[in-house]
C-alpha atoms as a PDB file:
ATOM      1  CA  UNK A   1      11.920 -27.791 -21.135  1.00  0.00           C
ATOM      2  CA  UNK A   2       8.256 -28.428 -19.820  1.00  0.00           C
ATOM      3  CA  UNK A   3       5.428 -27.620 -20.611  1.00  0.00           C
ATOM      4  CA  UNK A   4       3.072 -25.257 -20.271  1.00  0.00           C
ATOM      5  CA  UNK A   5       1.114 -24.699 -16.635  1.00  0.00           C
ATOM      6  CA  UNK A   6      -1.211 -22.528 -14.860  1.00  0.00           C
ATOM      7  CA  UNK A   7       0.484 -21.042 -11.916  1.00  0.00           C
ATOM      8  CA  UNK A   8      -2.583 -19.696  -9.848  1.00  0.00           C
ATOM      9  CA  UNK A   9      -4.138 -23.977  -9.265  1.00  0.00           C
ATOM     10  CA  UNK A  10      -5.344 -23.078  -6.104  1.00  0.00           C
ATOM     11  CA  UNK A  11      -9.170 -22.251  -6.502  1.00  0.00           C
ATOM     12  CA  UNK A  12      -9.204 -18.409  -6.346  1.00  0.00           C
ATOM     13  CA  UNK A  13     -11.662 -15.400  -7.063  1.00  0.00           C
ATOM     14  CA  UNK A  14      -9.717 -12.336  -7.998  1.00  0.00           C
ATOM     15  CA  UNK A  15     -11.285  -8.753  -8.762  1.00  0.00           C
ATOM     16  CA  UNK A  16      -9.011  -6.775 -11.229  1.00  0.00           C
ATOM     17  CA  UNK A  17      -9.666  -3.160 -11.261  1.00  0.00           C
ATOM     18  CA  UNK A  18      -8.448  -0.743 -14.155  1.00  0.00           C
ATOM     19  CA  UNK A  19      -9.976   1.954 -15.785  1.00  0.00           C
ATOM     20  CA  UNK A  20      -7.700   0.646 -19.212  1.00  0.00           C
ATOM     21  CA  UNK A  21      -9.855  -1.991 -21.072  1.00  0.00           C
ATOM     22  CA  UNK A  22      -7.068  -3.434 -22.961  1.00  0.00           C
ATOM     23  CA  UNK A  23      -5.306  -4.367 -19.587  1.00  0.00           C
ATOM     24  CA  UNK A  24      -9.043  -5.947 -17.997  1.00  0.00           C
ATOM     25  CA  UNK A  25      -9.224  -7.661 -20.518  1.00  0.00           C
ATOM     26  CA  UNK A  26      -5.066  -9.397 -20.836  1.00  0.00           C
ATOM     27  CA  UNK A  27      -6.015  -9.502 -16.715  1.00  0.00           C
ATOM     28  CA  UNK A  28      -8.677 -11.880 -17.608  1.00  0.00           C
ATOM     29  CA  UNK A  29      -6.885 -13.667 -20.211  1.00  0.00           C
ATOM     30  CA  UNK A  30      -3.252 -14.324 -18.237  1.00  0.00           C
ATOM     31  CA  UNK A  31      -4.429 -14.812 -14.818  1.00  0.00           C
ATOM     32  CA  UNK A  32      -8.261 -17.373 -15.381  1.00  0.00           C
ATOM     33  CA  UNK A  33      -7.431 -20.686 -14.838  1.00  0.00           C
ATOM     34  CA  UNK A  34      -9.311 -23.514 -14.285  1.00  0.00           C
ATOM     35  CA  UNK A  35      -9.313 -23.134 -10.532  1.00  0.00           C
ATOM     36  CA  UNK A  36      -9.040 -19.137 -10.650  1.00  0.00           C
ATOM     37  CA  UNK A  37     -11.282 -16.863 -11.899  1.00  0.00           C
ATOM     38  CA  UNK A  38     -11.222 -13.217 -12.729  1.00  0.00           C
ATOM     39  CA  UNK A  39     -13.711 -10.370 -12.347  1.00  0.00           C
ATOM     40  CA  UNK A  40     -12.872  -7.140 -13.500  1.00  0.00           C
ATOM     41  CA  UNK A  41     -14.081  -3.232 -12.897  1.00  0.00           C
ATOM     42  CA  UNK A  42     -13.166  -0.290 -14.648  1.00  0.00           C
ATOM     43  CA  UNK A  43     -13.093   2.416 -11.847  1.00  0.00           C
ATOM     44  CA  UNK A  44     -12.632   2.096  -7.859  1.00  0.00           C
ATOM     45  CA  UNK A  45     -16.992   2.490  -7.660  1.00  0.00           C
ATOM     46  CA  UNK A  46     -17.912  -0.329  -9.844  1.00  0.00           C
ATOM     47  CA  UNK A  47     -15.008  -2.281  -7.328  1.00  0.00           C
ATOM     48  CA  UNK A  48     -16.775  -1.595  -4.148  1.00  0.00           C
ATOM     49  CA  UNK A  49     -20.384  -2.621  -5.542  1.00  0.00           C
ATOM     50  CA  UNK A  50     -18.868  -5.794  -7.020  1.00  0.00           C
ATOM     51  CA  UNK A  51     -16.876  -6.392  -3.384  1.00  0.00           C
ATOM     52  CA  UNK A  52     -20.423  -5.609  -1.750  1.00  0.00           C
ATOM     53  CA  UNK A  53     -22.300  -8.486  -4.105  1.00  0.00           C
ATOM     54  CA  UNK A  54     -19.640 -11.087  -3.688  1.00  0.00           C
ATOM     55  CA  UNK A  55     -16.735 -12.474  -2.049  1.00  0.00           C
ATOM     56  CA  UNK A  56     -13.182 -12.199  -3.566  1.00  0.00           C
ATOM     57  CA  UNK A  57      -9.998 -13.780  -2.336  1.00  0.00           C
ATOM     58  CA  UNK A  58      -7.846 -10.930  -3.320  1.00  0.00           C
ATOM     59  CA  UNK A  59      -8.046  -7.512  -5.505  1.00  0.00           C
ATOM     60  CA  UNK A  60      -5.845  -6.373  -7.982  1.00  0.00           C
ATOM     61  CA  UNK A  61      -6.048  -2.763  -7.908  1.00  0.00           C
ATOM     62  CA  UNK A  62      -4.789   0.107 -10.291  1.00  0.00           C
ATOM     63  CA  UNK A  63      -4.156   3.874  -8.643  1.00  0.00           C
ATOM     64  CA  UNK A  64      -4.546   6.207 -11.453  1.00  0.00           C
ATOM     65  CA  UNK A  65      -8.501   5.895 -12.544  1.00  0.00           C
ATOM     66  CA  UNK A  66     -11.486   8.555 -12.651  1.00  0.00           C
ATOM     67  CA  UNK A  67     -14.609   8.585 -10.443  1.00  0.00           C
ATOM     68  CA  UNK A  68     -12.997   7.021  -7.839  1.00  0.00           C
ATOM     69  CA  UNK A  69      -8.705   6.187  -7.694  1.00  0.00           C
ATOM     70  CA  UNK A  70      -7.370   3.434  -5.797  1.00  0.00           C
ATOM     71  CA  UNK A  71      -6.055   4.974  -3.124  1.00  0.00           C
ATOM     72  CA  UNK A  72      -9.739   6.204  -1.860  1.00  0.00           C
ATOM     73  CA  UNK A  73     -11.210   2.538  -3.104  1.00  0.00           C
ATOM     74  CA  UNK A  74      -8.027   1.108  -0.678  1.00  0.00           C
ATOM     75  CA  UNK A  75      -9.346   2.915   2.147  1.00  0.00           C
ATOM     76  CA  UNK A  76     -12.221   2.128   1.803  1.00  0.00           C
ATOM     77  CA  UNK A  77     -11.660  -1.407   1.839  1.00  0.00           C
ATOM     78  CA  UNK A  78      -9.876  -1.312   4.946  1.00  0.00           C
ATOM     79  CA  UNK A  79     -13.158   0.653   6.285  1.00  0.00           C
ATOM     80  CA  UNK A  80     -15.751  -2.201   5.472  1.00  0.00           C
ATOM     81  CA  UNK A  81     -15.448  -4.942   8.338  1.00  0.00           C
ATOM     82  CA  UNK A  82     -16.241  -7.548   5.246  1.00  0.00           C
ATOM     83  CA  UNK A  83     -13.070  -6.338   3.522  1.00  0.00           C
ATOM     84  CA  UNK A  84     -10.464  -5.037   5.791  1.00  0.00           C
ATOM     85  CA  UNK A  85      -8.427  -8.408   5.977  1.00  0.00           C
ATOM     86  CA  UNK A  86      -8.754  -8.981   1.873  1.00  0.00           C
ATOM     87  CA  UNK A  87      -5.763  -9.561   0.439  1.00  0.00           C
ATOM     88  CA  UNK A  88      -4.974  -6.084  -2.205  1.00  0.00           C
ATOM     89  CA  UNK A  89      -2.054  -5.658  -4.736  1.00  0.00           C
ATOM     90  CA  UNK A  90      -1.607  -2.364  -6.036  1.00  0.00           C
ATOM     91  CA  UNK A  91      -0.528  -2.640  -9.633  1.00  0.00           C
ATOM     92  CA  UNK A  92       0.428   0.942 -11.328  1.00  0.00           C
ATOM     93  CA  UNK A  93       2.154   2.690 -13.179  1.00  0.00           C
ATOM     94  CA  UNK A  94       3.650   4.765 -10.093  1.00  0.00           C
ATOM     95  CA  UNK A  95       6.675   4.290  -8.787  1.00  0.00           C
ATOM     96  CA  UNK A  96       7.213   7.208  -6.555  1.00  0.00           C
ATOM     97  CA  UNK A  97       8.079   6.798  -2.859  1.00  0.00           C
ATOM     98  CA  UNK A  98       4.975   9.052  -2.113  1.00  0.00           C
ATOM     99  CA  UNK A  99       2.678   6.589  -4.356  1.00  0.00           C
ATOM    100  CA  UNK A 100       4.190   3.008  -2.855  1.00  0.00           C
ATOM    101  CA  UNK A 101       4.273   4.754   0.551  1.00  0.00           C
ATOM    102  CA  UNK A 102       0.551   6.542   0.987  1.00  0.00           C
ATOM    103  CA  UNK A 103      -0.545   2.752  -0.404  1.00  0.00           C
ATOM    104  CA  UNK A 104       1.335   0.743   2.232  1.00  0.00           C
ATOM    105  CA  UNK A 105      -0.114   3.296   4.989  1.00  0.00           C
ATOM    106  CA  UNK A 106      -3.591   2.876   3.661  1.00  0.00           C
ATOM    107  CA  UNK A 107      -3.251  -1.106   4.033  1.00  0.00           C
ATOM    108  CA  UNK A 108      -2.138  -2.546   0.479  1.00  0.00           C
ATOM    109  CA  UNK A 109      -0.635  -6.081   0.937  1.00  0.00           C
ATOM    110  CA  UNK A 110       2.170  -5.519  -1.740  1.00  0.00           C
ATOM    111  CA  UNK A 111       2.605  -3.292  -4.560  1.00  0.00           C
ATOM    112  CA  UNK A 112       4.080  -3.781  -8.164  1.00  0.00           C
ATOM    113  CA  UNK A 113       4.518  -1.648 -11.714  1.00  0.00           C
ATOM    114  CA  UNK A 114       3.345  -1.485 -14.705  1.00  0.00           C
ATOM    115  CA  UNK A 115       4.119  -2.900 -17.476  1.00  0.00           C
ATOM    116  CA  UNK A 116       3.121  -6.363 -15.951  1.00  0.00           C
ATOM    117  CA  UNK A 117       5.283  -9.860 -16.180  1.00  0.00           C
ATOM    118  CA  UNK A 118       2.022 -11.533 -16.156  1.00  0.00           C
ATOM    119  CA  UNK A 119       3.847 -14.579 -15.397  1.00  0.00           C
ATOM    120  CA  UNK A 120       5.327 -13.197 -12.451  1.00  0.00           C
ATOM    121  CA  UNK A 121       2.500 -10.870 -11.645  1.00  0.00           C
ATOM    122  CA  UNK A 122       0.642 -14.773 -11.320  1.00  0.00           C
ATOM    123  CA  UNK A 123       3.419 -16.256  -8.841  1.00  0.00           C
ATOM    124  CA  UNK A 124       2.963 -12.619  -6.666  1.00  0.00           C
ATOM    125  CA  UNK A 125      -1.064 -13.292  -6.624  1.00  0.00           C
ATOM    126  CA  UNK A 126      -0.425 -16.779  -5.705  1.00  0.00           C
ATOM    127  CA  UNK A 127       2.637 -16.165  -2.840  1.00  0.00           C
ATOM    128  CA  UNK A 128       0.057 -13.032  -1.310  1.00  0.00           C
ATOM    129  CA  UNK A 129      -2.809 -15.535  -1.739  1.00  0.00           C
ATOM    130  CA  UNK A 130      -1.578 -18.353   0.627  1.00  0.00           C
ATOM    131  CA  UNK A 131       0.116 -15.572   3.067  1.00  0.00           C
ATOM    132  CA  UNK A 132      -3.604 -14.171   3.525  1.00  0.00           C
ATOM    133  CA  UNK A 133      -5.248 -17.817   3.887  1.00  0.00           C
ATOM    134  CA  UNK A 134      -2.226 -18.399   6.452  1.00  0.00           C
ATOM    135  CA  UNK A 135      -3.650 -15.021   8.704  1.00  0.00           C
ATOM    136  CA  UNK A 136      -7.064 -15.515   8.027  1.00  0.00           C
ATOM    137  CA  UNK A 137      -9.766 -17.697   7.963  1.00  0.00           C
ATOM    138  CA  UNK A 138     -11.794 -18.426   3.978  1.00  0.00           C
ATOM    139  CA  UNK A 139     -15.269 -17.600   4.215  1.00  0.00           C
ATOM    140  CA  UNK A 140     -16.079 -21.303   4.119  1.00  0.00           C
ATOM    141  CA  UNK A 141     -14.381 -21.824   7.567  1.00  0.00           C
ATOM    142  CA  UNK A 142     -16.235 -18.615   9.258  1.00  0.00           C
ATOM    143  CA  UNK A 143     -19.268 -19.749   8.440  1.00  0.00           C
ATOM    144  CA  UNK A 144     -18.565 -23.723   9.845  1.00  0.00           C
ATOM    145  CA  UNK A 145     -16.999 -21.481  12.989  1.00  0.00           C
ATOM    146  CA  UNK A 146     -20.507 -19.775  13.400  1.00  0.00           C
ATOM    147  CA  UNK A 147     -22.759 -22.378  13.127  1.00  0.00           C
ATOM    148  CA  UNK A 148     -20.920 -24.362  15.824  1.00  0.00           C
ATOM    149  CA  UNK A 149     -20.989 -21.599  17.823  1.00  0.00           C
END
């Protein structure tokens, strides 16, 4: 048996968004690593201002919150030239076809339930992680891409 390891050891920033505190807050806790780190917001609003101050490698986004729900928060992602190629999993409670089908349509990159398997919730982050860096460029590289320009 080995021991224990952090599966997200690629150097990450991840925005969690949840309206439940208790969840934020195990978000933080189960997916933080020494090379990852996690941001949270409680409602689809304080996600877009946070996505406006900073750059995240992927968002972890719940449906079901108040002043503004994940599915408008998706679409607006996918609006904002900054954020329309950043990596989103949907992570909710829903499991109905319309739910896991209105979020593909709107852009999410892949979708799981609630209750979490943190541990596999953390190889899903890392598997859509390096699929996004495989499409698209870090922010690092556009910027060495425009200065050369």
């Amino acid at each position: 048996m080995s021991g224990f390891f952090y599966v997200l050891d690629e150097t990450a920033r991840i925005l969690f968004v949840d309206d439940d505190p208790i969840l934020r807050e195990f978000g933080q806790v189960n997916l933080a690593s020494p090379k990852a780190s996690v941001d949270v917001a409680a409602d689809g609003a304080e996600a877009l201002r946070k996505l406006d101050e900073a750059d995240y490698d992927i968002v972890l986004l719940d449906l079901e919150m108040p002043v503004l729900d994940g599915f408008d928060t998706l679409a607006r992602i996918r609006a904002n030239p900054r954020t329309r190629d950043l990596a989103v999993i949907v992570q909710t409670g829903r499991e109905d076809v319309e739910a896991i089908d209105r979020a593909f349509r709107l852009g999410a990159t892949s979708f799981v339930t609630k209750p979490l398997n943190w541990r596999l919730f953390s190889y899903q982050i890392l598997h859509v992680l390096r699929a996004s860096r495989a499409v698209r460029p870090l922010p690092s590289e556009v910027s060495s891409l425009s200065s050369a320009a």
